[in-house]
C-alpha atoms as a PDB file:
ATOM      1  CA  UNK A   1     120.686 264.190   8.927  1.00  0.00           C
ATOM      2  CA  UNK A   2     123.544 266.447   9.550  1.00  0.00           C
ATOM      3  CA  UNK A   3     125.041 266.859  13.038  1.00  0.00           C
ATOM      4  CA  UNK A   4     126.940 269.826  12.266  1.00  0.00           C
ATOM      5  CA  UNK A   5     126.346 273.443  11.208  1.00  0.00           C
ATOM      6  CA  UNK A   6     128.366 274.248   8.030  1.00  0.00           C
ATOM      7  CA  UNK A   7     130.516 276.665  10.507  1.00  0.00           C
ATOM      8  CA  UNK A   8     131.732 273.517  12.541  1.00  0.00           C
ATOM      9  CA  UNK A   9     131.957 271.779   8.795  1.00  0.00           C
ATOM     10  CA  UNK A  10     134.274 274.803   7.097  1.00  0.00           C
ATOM     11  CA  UNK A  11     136.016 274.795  11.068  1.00  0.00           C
ATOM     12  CA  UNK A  12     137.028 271.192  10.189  1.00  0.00           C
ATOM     13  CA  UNK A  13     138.191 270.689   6.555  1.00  0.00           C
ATOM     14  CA  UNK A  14     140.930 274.337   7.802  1.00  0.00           C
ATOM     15  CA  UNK A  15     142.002 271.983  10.908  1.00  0.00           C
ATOM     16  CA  UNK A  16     142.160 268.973   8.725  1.00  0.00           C
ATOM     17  CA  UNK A  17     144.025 270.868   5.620  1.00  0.00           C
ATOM     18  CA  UNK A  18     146.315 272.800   8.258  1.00  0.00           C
ATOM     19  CA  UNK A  19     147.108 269.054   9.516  1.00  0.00           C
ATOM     20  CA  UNK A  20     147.686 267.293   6.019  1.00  0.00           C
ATOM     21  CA  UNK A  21     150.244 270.621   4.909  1.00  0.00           C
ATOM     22  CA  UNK A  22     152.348 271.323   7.957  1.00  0.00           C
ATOM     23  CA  UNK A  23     151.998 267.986  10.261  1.00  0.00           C
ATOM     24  CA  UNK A  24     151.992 265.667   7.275  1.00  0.00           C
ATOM     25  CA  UNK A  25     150.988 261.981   7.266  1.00  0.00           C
ATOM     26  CA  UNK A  26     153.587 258.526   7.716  1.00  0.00           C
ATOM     27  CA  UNK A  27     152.985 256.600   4.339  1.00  0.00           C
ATOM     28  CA  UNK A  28     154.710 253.554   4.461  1.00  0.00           C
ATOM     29  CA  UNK A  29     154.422 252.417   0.873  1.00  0.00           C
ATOM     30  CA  UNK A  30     157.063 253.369  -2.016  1.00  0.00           C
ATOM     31  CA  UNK A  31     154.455 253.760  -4.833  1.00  0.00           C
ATOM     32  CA  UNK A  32     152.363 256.023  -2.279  1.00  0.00           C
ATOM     33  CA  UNK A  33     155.194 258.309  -1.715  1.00  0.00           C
ATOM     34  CA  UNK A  34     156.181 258.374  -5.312  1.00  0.00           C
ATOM     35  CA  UNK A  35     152.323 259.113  -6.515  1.00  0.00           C
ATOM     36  CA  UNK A  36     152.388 262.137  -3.785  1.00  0.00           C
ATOM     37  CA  UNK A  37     155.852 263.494  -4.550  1.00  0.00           C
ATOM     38  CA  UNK A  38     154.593 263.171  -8.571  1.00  0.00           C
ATOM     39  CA  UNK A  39     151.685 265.152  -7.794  1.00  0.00           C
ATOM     40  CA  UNK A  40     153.709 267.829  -5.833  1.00  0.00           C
ATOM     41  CA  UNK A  41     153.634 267.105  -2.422  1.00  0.00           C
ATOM     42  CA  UNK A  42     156.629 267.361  -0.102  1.00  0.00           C
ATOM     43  CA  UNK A  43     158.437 264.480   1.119  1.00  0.00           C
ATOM     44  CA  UNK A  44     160.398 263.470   3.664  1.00  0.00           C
ATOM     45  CA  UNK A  45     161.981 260.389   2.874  1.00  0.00           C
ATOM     46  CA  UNK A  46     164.029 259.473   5.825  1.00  0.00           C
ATOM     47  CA  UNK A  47     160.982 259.913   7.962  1.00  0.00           C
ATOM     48  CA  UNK A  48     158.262 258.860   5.098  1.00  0.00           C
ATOM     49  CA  UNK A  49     156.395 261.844   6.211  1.00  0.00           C
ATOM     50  CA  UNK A  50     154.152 263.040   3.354  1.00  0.00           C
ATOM     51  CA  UNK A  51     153.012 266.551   3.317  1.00  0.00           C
ATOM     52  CA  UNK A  52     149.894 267.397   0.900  1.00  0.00           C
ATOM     53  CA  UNK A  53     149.508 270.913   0.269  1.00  0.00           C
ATOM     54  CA  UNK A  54     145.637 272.333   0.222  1.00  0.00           C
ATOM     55  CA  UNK A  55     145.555 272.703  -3.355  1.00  0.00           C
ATOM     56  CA  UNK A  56     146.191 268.936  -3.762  1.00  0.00           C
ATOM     57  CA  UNK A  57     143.375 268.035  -1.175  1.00  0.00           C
ATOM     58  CA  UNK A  58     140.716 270.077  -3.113  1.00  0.00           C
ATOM     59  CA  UNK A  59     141.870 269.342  -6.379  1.00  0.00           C
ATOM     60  CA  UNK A  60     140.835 265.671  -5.384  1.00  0.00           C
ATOM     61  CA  UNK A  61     137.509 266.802  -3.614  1.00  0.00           C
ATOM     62  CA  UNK A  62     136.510 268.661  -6.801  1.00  0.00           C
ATOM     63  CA  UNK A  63     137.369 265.290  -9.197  1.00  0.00           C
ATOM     64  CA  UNK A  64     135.782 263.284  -6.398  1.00  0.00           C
ATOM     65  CA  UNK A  65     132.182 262.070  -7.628  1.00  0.00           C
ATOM     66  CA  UNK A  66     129.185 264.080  -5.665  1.00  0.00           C
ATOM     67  CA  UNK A  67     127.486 260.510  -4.670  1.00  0.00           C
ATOM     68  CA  UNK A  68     128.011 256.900  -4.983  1.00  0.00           C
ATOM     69  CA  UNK A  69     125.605 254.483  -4.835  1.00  0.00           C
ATOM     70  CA  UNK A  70     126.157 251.379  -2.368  1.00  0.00           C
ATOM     71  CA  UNK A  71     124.322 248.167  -2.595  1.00  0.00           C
ATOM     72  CA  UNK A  72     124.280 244.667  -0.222  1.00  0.00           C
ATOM     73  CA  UNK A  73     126.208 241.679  -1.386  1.00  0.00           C
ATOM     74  CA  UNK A  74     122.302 239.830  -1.337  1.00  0.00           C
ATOM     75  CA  UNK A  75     118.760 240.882  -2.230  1.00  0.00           C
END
């Protein structure tokens, strides 16, 4: 099942990377901002506002395993 057409899918992951680059996210925790600033994203530290550039984003999609198998805590 796939509710969207890979038009609305590509639409998405340029809103979301335009989002992540140029709005940023608040991370609140030191080792988070020091891991993002490490791996070359811009930070502002009075505001905690992490930037993440698109390279970053699909660097991690492309390491990111294709599947991952889930199972229940019982039989």
């Amino acid at each position: 099942m796939n509710p969207f057409t890979r038009e609305e899918l590509e639409h998405i992951h340029r809103a979301t990377l335009e989002v992540l680059e140029h709005t940023g996210v608040f991370v609140q925790q030191k080792e988070a901002i020091e891991l993002f600033a490490q791996a070359g994203a811009k930070i502002d530290p009075k505001t905690k506002v992490v930037r993440i550039p698109a390279y970053m984003v699909h660097d991690a999609l492309d390491s990111a395993p294709r599947s991952v198998i889930m199972h229940a805590r019982g039989p």
